[in-house]
N, C-alpha and C. Protein backbone atom coordinates (compact mmCIF):
# COMPACT_ATOMS: atom_id res chain seq x y z
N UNK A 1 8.98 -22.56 14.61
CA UNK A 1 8.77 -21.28 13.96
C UNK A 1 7.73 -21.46 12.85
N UNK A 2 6.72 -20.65 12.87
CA UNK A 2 5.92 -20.80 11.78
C UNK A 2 5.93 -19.49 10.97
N UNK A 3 5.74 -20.12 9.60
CA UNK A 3 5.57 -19.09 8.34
C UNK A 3 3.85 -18.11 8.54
N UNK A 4 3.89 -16.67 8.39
CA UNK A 4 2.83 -16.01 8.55
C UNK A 4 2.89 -15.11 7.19
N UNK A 5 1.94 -15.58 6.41
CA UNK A 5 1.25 -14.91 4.96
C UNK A 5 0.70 -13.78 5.19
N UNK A 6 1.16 -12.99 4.43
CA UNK A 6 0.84 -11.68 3.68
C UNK A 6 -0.70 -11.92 3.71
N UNK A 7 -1.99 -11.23 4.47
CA UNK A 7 -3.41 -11.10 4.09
C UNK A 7 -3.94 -10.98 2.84
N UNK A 8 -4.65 -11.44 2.56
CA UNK A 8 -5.43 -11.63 1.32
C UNK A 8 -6.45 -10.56 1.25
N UNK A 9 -6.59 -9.33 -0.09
CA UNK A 9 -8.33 -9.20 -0.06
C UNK A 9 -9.82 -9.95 0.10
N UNK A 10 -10.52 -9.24 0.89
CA UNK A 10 -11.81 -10.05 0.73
C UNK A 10 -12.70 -10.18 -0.54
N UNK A 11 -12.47 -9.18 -1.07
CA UNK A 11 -12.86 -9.19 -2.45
C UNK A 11 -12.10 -9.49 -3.58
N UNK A 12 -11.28 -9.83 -3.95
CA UNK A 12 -10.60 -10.64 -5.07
C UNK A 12 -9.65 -11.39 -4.64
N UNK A 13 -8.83 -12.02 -3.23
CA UNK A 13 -8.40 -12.73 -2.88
C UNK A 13 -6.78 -12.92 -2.79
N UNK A 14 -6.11 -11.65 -3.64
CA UNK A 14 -5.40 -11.56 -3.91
C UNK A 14 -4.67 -10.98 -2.43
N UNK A 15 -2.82 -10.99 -2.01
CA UNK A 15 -2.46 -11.09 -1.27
C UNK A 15 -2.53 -9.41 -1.36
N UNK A 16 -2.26 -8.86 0.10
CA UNK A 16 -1.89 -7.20 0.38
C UNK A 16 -1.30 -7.19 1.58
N UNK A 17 -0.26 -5.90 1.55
CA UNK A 17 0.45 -5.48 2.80
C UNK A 17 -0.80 -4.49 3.14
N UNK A 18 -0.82 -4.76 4.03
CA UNK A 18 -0.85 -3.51 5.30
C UNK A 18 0.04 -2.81 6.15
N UNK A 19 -0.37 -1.34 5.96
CA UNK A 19 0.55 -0.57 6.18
C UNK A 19 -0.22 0.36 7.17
N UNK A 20 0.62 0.93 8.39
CA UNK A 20 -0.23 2.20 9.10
C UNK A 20 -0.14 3.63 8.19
N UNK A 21 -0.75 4.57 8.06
CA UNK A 21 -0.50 5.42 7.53
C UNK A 21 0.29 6.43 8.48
N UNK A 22 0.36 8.01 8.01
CA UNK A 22 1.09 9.32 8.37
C UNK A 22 0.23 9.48 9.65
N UNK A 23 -1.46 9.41 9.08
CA UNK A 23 -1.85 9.58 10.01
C UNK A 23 -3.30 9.01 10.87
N UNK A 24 -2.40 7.53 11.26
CA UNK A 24 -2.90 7.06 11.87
C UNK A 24 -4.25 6.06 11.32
N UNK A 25 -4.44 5.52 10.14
CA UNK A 25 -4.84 5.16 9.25
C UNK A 25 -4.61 3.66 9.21
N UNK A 26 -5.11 2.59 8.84
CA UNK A 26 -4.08 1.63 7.74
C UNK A 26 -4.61 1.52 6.56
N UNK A 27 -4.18 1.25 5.62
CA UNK A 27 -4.03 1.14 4.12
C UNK A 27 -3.72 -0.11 3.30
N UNK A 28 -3.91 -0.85 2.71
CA UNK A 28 -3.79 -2.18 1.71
C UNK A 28 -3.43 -1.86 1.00
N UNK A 29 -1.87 -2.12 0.54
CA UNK A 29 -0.87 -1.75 -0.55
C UNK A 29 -0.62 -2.89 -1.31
N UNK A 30 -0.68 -2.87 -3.02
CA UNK A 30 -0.46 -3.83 -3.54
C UNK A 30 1.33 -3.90 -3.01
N UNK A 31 1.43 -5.63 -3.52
CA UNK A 31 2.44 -6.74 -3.02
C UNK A 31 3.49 -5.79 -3.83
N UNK A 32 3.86 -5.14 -5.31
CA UNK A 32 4.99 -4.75 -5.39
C UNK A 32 5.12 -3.32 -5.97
N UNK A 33 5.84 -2.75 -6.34
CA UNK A 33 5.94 -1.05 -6.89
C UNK A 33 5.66 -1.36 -8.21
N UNK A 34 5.16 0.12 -9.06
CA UNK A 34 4.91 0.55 -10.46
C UNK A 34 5.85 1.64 -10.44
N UNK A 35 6.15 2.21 -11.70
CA UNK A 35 6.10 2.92 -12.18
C UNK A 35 5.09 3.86 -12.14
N UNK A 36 5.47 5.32 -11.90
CA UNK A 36 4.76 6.24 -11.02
C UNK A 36 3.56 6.46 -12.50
N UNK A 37 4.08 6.16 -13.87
CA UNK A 37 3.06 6.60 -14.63
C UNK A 37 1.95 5.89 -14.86
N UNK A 38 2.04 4.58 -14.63
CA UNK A 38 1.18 3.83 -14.55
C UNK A 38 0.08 3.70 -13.58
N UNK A 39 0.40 4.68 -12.27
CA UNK A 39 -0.65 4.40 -10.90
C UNK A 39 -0.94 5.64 -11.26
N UNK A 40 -2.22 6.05 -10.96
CA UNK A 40 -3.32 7.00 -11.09
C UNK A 40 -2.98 7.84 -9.62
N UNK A 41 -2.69 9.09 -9.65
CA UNK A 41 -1.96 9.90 -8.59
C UNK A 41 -2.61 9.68 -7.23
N UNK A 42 -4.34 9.47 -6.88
CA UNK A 42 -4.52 9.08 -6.05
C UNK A 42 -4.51 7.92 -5.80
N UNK A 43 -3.64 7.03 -6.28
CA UNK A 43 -3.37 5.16 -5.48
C UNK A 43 -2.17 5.23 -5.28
N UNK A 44 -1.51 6.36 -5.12
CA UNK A 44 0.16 6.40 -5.02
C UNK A 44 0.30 6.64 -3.86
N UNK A 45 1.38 6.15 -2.79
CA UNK A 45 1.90 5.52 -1.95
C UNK A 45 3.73 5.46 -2.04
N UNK A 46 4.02 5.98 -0.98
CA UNK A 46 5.52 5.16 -0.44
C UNK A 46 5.65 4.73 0.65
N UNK A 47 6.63 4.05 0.94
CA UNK A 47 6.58 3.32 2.27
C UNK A 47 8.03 4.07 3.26
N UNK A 48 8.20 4.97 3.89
CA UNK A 48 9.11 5.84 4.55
C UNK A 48 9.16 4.85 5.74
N UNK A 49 10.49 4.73 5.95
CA UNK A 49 10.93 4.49 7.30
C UNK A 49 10.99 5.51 8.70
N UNK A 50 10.66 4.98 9.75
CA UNK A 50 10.16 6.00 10.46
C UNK A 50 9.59 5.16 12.01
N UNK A 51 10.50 5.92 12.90
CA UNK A 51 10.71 6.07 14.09
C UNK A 51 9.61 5.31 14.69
N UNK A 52 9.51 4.38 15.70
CA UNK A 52 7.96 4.02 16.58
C UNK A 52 8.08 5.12 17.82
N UNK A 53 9.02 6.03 17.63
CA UNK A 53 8.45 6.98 18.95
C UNK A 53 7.29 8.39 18.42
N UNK A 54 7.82 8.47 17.09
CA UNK A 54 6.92 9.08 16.32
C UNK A 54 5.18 8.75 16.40
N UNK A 55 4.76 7.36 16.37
CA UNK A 55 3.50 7.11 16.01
C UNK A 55 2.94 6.13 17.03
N UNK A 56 1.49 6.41 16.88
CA UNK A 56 0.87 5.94 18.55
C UNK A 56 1.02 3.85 18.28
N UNK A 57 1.46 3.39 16.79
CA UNK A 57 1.72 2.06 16.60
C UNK A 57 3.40 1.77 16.70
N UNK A 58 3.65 1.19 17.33
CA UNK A 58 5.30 0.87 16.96
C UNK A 58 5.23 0.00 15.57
N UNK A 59 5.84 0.64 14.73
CA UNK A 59 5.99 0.00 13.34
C UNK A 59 7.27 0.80 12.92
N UNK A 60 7.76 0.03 11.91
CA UNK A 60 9.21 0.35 11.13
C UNK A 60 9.13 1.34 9.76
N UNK A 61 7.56 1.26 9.40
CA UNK A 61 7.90 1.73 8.19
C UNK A 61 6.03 2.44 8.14
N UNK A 62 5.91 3.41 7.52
CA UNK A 62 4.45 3.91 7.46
C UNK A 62 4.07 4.35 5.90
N UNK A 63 2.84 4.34 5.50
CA UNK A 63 2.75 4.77 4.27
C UNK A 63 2.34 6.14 4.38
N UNK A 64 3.14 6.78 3.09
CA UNK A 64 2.69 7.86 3.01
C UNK A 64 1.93 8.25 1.44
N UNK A 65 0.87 9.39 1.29
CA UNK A 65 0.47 9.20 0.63
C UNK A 65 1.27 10.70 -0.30
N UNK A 66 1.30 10.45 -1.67
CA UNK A 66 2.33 11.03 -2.62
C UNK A 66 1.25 11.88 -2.81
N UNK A 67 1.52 13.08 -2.35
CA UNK A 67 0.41 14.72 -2.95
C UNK A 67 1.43 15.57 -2.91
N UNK A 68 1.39 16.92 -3.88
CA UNK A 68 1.68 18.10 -3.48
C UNK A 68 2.45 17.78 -5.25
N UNK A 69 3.59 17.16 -5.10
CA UNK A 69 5.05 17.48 -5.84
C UNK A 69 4.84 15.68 -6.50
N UNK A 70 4.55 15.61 -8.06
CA UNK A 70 4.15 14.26 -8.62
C UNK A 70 5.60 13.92 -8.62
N UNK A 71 5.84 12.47 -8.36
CA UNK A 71 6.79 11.95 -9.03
C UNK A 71 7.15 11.71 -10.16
N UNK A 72 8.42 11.72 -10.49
CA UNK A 72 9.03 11.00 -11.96
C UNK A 72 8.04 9.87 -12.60
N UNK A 73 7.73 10.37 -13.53
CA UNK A 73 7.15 9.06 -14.73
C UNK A 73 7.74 7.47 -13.83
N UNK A 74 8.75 7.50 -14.13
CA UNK A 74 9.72 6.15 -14.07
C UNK A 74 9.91 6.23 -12.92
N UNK A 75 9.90 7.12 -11.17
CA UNK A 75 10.25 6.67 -10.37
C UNK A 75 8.73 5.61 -9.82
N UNK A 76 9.20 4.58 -8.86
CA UNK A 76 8.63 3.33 -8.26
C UNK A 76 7.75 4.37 -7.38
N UNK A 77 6.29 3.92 -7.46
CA UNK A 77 5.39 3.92 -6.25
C UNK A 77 5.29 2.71 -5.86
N UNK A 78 4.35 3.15 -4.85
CA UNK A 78 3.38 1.59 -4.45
C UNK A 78 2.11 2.03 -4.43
N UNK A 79 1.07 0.71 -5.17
CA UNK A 79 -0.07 2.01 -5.73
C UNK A 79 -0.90 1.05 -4.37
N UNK A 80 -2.05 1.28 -4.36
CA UNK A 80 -2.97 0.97 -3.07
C UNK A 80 -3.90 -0.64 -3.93
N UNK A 81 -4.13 -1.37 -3.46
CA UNK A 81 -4.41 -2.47 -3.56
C UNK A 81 -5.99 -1.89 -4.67
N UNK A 82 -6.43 -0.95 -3.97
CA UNK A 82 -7.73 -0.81 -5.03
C UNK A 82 -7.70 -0.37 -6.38
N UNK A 83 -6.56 -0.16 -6.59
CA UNK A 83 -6.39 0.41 -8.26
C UNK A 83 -5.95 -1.35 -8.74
N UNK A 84 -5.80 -2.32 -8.15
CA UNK A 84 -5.65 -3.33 -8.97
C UNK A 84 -6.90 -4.45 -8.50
N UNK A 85 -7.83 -4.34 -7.67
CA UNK A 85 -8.96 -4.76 -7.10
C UNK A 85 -9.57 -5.50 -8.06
N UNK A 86 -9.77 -6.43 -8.52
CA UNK A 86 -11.05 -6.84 -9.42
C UNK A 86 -11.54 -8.34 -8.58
N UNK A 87 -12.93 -7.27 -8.11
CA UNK A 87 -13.48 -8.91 -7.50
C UNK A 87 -13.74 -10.48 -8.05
N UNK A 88 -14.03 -11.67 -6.97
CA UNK A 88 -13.73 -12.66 -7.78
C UNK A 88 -15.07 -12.86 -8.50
N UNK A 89 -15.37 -13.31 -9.26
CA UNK A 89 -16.43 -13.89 -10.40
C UNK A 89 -17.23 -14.76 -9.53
N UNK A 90 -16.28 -15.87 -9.11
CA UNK A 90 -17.54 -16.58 -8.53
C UNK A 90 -17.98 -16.13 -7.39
N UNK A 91 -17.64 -15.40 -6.64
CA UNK A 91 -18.94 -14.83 -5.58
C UNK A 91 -19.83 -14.30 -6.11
N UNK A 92 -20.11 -14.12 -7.11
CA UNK A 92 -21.66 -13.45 -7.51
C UNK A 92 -22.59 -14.16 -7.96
């Protein structure tokens, strides 16, 4: 049995999930949740469980993206890997 790592960004190296989206999308979600006040409304994200007869990928869980109705200050998002992005130094 071998161990399989979480993908890394190409640009700062740091680890990310990938996730399919609602619709049909995938997305690079940072590794753990914030606090909804801290992520900037468009890097907000949840991860809904959800059917593979639903979506053209069989997957367990899809991201969805948080619009319409903001969450609680204090409830957990998951913000998108690019609100914490900072490329590495030495590639330049």
């Amino acid at each position: 049995m071998s161990v399989i790592e979480p993908p890394s960004c190409e640009e700062c190296g740091a680890l990310v999930r990938l996730y399919p989206t609602n619709y049909d999308r995938w997305v690079s979600l940072a590794m753990r949740e914030f606090p909804a006040k801290d992520v900037p409304a468009r890097y907000r994200w949840r991860l809904v469980k959800r059917p593979a007869r639903h979506s053209s990928v069989a997957v367990e869980f899809v991201a969805v993206r948080l619009r319409g109705i903001d969450p609680l200050l204090g409830e957990l998002v998951v913000p998108a890997h690019r609100m914490l992005c900072v490329p590495d130094e030495n590639e330049f």
